[in-house]
PDB file of N, CA and C in Angstrom:
ATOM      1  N   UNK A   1      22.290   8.963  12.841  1.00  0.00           N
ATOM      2  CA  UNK A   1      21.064   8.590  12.171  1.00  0.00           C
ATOM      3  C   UNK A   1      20.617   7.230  12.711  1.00  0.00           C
ATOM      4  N   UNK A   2      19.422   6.983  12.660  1.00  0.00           N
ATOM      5  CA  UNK A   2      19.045   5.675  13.486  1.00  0.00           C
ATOM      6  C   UNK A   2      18.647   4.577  12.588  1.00  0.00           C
ATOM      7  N   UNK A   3      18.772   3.707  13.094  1.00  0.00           N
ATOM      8  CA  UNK A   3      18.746   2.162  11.983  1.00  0.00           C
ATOM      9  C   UNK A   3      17.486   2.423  11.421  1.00  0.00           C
ATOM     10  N   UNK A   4      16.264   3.026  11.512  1.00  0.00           N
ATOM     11  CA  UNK A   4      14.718   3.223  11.050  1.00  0.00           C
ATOM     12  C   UNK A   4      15.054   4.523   9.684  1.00  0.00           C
ATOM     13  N   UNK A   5      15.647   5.269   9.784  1.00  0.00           N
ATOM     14  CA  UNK A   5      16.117   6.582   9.263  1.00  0.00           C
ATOM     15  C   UNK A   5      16.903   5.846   8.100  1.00  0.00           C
ATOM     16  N   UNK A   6      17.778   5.276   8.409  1.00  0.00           N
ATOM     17  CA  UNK A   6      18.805   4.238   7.404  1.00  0.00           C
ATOM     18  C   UNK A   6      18.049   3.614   6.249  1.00  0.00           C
ATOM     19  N   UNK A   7      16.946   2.926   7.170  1.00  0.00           N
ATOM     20  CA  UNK A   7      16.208   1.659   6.313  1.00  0.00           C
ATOM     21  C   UNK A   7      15.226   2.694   5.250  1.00  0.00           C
ATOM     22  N   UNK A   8      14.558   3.589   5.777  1.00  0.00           N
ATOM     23  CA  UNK A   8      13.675   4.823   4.897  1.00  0.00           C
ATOM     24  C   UNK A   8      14.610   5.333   3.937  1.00  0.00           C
ATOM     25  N   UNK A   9      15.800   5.686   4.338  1.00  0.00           N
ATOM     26  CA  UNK A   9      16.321   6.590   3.044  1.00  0.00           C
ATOM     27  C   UNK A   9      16.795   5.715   2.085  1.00  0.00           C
ATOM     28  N   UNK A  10      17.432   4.464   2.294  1.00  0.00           N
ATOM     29  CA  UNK A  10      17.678   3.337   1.172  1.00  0.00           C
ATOM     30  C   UNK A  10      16.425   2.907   0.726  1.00  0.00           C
ATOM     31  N   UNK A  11      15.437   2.992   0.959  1.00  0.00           N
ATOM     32  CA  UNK A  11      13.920   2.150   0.433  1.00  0.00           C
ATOM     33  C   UNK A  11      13.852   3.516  -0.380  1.00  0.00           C
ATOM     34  N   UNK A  12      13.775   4.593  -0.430  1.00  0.00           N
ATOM     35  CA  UNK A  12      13.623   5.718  -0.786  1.00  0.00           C
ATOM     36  C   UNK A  12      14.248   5.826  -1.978  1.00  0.00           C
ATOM     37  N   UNK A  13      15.565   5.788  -2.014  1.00  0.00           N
ATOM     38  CA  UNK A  13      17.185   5.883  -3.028  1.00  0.00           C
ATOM     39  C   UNK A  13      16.445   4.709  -3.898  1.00  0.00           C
ATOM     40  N   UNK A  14      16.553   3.680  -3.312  1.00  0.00           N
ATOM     41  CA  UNK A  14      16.200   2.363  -4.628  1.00  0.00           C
ATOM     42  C   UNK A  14      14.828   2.443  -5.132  1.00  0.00           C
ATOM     43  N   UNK A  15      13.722   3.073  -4.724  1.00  0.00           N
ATOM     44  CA  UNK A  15      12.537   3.653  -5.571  1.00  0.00           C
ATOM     45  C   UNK A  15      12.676   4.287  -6.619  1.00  0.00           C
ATOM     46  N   UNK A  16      13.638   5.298  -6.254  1.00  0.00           N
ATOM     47  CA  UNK A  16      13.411   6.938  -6.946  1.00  0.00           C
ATOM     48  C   UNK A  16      14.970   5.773  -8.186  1.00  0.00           C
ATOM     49  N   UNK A  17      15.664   5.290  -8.099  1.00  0.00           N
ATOM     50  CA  UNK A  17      16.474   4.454  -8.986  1.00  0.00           C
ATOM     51  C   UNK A  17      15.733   3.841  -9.953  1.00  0.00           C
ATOM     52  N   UNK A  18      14.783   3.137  -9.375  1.00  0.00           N
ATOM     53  CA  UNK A  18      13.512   2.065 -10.385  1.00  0.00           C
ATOM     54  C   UNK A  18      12.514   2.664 -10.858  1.00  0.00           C
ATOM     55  N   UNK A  19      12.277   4.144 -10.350  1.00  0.00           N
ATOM     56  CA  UNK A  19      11.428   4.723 -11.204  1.00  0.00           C
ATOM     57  C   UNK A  19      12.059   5.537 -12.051  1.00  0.00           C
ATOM     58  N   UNK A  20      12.930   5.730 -12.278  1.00  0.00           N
ATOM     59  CA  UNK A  20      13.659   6.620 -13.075  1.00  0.00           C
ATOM     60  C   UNK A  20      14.071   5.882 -14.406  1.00  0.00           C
ATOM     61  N   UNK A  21      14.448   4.430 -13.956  1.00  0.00           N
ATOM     62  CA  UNK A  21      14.973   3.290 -14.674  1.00  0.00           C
ATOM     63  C   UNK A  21      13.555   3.043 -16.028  1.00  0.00           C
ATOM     64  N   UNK A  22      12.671   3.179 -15.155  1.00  0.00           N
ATOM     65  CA  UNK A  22      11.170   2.690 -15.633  1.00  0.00           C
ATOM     66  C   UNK A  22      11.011   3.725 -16.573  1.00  0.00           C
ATOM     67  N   UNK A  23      10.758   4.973 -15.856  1.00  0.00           N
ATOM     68  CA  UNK A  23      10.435   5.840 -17.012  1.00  0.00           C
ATOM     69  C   UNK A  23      11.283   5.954 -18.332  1.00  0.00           C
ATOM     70  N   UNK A  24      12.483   5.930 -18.125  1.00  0.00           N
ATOM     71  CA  UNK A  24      13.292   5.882 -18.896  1.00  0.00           C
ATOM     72  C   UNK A  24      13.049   4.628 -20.294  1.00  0.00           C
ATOM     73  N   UNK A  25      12.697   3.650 -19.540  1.00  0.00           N
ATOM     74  CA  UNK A  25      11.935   2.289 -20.719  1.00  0.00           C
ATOM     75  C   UNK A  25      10.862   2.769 -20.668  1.00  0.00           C
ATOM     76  N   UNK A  26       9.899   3.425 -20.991  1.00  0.00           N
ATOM     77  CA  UNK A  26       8.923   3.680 -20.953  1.00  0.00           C
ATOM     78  C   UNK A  26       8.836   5.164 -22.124  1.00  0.00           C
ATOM     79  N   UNK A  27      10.092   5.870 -21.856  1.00  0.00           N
ATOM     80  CA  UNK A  27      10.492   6.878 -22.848  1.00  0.00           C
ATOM     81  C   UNK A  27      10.791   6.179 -24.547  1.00  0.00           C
ATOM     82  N   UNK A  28      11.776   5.173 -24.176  1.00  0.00           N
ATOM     83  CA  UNK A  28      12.087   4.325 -25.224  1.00  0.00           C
ATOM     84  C   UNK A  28      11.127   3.931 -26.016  1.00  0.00           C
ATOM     85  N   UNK A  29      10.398   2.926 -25.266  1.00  0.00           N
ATOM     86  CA  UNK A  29       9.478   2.361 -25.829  1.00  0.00           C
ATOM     87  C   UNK A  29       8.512   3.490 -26.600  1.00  0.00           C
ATOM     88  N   UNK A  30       8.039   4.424 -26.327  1.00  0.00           N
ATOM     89  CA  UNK A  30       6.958   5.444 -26.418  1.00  0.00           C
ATOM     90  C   UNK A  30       8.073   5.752 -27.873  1.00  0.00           C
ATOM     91  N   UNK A  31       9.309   6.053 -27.950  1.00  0.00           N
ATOM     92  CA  UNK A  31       9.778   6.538 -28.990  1.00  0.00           C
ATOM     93  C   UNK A  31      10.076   5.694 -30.240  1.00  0.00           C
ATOM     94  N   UNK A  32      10.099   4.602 -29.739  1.00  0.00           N
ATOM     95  CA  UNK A  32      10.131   3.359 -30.767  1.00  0.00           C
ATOM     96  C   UNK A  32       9.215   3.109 -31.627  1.00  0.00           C
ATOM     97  N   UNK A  33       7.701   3.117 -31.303  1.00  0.00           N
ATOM     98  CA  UNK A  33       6.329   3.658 -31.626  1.00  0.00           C
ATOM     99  C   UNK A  33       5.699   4.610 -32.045  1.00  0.00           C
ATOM    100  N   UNK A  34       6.539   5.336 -32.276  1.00  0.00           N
ATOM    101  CA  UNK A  34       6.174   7.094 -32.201  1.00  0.00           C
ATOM    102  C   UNK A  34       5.673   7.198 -34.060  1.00  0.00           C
ATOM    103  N   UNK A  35       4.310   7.394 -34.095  1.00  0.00           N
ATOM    104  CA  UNK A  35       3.992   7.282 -35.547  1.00  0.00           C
ATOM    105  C   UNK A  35       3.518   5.725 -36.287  1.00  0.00           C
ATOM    106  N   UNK A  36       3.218   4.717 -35.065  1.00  0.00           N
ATOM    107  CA  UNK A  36       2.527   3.509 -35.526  1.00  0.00           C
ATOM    108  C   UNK A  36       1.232   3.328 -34.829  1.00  0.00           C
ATOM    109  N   UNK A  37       0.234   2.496 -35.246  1.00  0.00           N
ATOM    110  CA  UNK A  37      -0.735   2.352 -35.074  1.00  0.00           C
ATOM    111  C   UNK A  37      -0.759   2.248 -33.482  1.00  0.00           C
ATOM    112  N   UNK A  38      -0.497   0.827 -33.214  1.00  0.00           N
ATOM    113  CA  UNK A  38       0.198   0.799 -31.454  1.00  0.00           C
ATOM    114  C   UNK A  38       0.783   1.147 -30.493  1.00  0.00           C
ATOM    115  N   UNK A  39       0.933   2.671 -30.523  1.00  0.00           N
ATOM    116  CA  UNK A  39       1.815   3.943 -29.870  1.00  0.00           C
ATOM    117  C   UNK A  39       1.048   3.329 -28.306  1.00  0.00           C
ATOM    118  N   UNK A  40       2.457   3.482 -27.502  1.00  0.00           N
ATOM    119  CA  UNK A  40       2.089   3.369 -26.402  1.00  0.00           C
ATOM    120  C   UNK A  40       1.177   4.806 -25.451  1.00  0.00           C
ATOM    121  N   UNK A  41       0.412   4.411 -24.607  1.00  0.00           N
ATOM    122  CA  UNK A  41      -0.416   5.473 -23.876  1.00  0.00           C
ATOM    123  C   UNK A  41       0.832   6.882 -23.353  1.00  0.00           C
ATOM    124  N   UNK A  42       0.148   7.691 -22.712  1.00  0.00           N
ATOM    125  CA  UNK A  42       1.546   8.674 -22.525  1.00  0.00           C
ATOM    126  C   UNK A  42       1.822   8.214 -20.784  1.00  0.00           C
ATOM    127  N   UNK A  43       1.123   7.581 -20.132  1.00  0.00           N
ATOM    128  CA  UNK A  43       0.934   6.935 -18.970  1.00  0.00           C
ATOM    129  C   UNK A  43       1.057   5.377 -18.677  1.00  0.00           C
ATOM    130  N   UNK A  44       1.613   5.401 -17.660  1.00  0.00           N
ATOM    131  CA  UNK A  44       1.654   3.662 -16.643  1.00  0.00           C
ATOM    132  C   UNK A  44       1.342   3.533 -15.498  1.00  0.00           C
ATOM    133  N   UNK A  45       1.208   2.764 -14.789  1.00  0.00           N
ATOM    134  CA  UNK A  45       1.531   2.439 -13.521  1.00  0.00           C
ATOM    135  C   UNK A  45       2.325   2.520 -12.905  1.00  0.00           C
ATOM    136  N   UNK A  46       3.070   2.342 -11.973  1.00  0.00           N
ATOM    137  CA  UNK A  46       4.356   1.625 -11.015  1.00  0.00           C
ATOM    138  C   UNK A  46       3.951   1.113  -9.742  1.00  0.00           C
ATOM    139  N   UNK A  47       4.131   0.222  -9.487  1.00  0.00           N
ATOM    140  CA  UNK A  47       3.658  -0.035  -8.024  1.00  0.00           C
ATOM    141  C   UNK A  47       4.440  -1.114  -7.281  1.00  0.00           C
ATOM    142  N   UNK A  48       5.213  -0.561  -5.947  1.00  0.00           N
ATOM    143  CA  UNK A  48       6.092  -0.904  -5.314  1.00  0.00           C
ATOM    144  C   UNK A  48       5.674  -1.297  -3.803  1.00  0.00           C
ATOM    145  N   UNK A  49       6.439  -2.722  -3.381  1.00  0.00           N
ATOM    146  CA  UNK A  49       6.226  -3.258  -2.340  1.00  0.00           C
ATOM    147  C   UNK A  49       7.108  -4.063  -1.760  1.00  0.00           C
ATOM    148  N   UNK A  50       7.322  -4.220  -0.480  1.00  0.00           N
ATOM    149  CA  UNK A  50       8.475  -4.768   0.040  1.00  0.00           C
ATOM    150  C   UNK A  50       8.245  -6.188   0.940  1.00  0.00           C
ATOM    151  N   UNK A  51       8.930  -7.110   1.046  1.00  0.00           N
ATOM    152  CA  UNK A  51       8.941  -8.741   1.883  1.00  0.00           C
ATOM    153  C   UNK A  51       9.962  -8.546   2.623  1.00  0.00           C
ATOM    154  N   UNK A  52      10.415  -9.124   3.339  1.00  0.00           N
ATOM    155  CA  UNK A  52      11.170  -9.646   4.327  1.00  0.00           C
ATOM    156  C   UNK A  52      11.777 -10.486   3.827  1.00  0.00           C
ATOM    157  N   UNK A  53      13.390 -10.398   4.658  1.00  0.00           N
ATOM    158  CA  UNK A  53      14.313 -10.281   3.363  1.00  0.00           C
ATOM    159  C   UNK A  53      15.683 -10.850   4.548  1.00  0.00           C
ATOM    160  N   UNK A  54      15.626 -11.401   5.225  1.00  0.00           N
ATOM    161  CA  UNK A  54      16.649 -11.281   6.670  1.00  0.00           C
ATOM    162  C   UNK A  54      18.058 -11.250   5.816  1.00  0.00           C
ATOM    163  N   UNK A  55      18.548 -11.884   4.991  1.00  0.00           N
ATOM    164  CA  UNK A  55      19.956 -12.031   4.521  1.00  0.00           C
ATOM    165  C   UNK A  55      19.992 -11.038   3.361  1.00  0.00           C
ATOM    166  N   UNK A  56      19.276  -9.792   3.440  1.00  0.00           N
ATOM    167  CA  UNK A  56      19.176  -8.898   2.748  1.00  0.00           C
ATOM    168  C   UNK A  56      19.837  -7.521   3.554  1.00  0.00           C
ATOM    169  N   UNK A  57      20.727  -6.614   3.169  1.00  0.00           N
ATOM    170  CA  UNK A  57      21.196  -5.571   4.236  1.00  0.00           C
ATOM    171  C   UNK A  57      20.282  -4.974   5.244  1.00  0.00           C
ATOM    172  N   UNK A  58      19.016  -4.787   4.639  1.00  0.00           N
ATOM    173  CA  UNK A  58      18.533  -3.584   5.442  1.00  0.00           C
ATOM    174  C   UNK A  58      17.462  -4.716   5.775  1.00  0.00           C
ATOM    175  N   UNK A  59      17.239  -5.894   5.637  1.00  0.00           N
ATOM    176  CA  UNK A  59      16.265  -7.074   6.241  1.00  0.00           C
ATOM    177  C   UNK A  59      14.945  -6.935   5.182  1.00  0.00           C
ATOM    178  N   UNK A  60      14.800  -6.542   3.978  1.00  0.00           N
ATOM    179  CA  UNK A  60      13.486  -6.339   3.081  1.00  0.00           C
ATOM    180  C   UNK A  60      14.169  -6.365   1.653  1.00  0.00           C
ATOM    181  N   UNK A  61      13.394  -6.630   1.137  1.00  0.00           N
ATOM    182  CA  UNK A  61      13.743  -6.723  -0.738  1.00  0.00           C
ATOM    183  C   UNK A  61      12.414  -6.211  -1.346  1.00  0.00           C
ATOM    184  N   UNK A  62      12.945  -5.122  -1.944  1.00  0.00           N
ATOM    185  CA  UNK A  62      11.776  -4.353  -2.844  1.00  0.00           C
ATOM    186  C   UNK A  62      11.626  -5.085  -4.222  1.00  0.00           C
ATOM    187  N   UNK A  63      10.148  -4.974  -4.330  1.00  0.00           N
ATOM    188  CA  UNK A  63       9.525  -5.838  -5.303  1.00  0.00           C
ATOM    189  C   UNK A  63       8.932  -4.382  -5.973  1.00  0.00           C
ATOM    190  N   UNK A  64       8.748  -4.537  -7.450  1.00  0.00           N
ATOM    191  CA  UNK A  64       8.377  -3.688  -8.127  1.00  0.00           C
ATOM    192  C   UNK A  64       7.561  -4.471  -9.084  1.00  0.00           C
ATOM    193  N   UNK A  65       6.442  -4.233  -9.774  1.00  0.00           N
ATOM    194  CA  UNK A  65       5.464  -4.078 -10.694  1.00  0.00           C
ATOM    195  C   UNK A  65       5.171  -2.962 -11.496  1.00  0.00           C
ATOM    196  N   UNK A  66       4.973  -2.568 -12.880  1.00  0.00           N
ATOM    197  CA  UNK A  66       4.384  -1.815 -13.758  1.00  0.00           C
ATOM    198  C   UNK A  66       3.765  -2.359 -15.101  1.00  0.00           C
ATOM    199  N   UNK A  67       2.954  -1.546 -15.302  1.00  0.00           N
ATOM    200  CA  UNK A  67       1.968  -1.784 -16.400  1.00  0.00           C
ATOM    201  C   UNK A  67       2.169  -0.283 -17.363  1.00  0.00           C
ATOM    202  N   UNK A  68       2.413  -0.836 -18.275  1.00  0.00           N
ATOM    203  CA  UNK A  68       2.105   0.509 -19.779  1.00  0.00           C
ATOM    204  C   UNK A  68       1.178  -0.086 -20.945  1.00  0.00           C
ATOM    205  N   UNK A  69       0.278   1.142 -20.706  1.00  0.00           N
ATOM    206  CA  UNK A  69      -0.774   0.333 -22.010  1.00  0.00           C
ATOM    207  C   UNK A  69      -0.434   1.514 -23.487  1.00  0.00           C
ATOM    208  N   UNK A  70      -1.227   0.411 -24.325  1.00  0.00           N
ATOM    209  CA  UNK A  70      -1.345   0.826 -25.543  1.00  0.00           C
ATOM    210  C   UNK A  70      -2.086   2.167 -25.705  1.00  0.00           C
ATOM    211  N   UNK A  71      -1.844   3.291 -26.580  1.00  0.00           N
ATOM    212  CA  UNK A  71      -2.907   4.698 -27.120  1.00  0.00           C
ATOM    213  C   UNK A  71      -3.914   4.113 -27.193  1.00  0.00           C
ATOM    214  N   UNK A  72      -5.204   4.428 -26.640  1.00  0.00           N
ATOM    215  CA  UNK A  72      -6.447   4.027 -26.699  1.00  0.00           C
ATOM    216  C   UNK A  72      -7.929   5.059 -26.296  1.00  0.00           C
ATOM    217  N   UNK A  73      -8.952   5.027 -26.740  1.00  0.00           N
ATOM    218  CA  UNK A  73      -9.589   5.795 -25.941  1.00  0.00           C
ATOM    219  C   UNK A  73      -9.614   5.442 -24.472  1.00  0.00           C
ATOM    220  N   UNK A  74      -9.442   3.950 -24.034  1.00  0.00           N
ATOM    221  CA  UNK A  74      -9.732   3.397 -22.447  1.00  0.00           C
ATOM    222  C   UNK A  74      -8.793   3.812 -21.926  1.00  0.00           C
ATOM    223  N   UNK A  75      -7.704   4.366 -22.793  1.00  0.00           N
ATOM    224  CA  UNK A  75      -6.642   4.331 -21.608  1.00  0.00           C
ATOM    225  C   UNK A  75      -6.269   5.959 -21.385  1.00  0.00           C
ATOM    226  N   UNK A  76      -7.226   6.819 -21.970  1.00  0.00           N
ATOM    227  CA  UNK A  76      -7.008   8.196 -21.763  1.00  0.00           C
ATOM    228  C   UNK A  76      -7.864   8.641 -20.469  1.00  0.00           C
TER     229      UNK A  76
END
């Protein structure tokens, strides 16, 4: 497998990890709420991006961002 092949399938593995992680708080949360005024939306965001990273294994460090909004009409 080639060092390019390497670097894709670990950027890949640690996505599909942080989105799973996410949804998972995102399940929580939604159930914590479940029957109050402030019920979270049934939807979020995620949005993932990577820097340069040299003393990092694969030379990049994934940066992650998400947003979950409140039940709303704006947010349907």
């Amino acid at each position: 497998m080639s060092v390019e092949a390497r670097w894709w399938a670990d950027l890949r593995q640690q996505i599909v990890y942080r989105a799973k992680r996410l949804n998972t708080g995102h399940m929580i949360e939604a159930d914590q709420r479940y029957g109050y005024r402030d019920a979270l939306s049934p939807h979020g965001v995620m949005l993932f991006f990577v820097s340069d990273a040299p003393a990092q294994p694969h030379g990049y460090q994934l940066h992650t961002a998400y947003r979950l909004w409140l039940a709303s009409p704006e947010s349907q």
